[in-house]
C-alpha atoms as a PDB file:
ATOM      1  CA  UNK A   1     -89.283  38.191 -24.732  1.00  0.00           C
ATOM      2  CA  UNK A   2     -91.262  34.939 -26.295  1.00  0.00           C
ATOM      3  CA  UNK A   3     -89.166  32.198 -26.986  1.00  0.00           C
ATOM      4  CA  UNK A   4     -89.607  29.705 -30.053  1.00  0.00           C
ATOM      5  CA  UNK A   5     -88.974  26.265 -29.978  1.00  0.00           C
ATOM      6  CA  UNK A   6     -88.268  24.826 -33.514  1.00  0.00           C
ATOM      7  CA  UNK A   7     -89.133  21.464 -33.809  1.00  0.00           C
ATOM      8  CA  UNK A   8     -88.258  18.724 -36.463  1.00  0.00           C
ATOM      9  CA  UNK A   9     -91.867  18.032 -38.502  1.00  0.00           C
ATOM     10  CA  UNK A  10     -91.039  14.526 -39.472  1.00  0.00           C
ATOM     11  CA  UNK A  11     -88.234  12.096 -38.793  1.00  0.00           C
ATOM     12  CA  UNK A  12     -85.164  12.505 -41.186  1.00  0.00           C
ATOM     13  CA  UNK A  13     -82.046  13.637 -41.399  1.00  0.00           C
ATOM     14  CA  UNK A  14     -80.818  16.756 -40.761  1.00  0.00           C
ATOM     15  CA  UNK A  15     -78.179  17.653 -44.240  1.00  0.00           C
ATOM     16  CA  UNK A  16     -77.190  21.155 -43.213  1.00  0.00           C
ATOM     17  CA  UNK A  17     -77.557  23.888 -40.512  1.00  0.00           C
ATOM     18  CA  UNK A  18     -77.648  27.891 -41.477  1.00  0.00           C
ATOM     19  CA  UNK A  19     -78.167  28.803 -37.825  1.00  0.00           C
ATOM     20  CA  UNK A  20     -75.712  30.131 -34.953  1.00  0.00           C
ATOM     21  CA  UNK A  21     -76.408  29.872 -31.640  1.00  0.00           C
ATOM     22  CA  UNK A  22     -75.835  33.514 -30.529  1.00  0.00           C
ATOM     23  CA  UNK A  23     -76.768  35.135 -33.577  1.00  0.00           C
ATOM     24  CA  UNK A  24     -79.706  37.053 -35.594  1.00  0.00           C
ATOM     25  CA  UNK A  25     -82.019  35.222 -37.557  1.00  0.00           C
ATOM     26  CA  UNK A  26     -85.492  36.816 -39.348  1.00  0.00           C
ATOM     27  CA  UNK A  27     -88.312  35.415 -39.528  1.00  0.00           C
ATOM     28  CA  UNK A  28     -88.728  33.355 -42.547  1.00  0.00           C
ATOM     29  CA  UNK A  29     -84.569  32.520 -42.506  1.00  0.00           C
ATOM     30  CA  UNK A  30     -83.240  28.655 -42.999  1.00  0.00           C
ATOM     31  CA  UNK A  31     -82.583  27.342 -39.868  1.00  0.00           C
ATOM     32  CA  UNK A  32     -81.454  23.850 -41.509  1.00  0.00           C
ATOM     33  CA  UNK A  33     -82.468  21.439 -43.932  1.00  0.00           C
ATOM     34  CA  UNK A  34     -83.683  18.267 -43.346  1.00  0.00           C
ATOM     35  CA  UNK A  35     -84.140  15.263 -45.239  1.00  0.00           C
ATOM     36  CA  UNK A  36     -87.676  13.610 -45.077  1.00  0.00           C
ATOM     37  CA  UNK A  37     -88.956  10.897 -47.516  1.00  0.00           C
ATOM     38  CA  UNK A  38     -86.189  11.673 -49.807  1.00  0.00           C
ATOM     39  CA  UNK A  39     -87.364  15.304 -49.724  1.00  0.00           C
ATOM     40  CA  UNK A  40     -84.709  17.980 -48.665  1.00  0.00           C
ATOM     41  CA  UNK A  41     -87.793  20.421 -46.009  1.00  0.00           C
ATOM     42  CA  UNK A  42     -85.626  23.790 -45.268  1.00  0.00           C
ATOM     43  CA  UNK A  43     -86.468  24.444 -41.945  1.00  0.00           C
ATOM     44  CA  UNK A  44     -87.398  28.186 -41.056  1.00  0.00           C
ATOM     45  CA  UNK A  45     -87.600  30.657 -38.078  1.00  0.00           C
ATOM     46  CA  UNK A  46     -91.166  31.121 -37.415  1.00  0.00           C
ATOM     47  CA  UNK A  47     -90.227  34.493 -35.557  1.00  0.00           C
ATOM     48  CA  UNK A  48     -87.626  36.777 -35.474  1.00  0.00           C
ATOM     49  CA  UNK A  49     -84.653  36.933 -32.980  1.00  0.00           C
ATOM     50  CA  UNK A  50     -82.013  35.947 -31.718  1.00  0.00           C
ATOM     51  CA  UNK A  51     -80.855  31.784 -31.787  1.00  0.00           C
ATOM     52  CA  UNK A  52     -80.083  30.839 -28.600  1.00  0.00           C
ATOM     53  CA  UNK A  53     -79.174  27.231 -28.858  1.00  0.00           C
ATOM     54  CA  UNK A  54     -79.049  24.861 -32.213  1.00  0.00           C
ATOM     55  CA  UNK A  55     -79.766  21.183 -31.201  1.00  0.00           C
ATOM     56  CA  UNK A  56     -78.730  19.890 -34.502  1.00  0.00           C
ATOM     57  CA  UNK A  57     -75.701  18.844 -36.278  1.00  0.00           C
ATOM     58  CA  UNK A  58     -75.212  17.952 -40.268  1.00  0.00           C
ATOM     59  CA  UNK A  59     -75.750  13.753 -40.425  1.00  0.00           C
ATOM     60  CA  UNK A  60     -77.392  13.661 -37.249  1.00  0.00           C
ATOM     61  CA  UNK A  61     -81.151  11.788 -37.425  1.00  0.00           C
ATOM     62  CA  UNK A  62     -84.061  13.406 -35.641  1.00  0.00           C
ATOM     63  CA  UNK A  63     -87.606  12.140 -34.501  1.00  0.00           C
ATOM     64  CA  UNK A  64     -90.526  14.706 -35.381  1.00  0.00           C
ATOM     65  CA  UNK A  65     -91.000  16.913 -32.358  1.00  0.00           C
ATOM     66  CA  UNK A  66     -87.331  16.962 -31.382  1.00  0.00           C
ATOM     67  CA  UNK A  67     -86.103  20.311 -30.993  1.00  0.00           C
ATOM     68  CA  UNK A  68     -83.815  21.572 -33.688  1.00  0.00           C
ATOM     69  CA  UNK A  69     -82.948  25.280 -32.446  1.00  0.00           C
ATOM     70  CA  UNK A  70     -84.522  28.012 -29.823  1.00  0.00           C
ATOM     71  CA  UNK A  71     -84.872  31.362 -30.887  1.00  0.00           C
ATOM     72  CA  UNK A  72     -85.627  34.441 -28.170  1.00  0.00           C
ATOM     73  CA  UNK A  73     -87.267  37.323 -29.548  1.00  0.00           C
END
């Protein structure tokens, strides 16, 4: 099984989180949204699986490259 890293493309804010640790997720599926340069960027899986971990909570500020979930697949 590969597993995926998802990683925060810019600093922002992250405003909600669709994903469950333990649970499916397709590719293409939110993961969360975050807020960049007053832009809302929904965050998606780039691979089917299952979400192992989500990093990320709603109001919480992230740096680009943090990790925002793991998916195994």
């Amino acid at each position: 099984m590969a597993e995926h890293i998802v990683e925060a493309p810019a600093p922002g804010k992250i405003l909600k989180v669709h994903a469950e640790a333990g649970k499916p997720i397709a590719a293409g599926d939110r993961i969360c949204i975050l807020e960049a340069l007053k832009m809302e960027l929904p965050i998606v899986a780039p691979a089917g699986g299952t979400v192992t971990a989500v990093h990320v909570a709603p109001g919480q500020t992230v740096e680009a490259g943090d990790p925002l979930a793991v998916i195994e697949g």
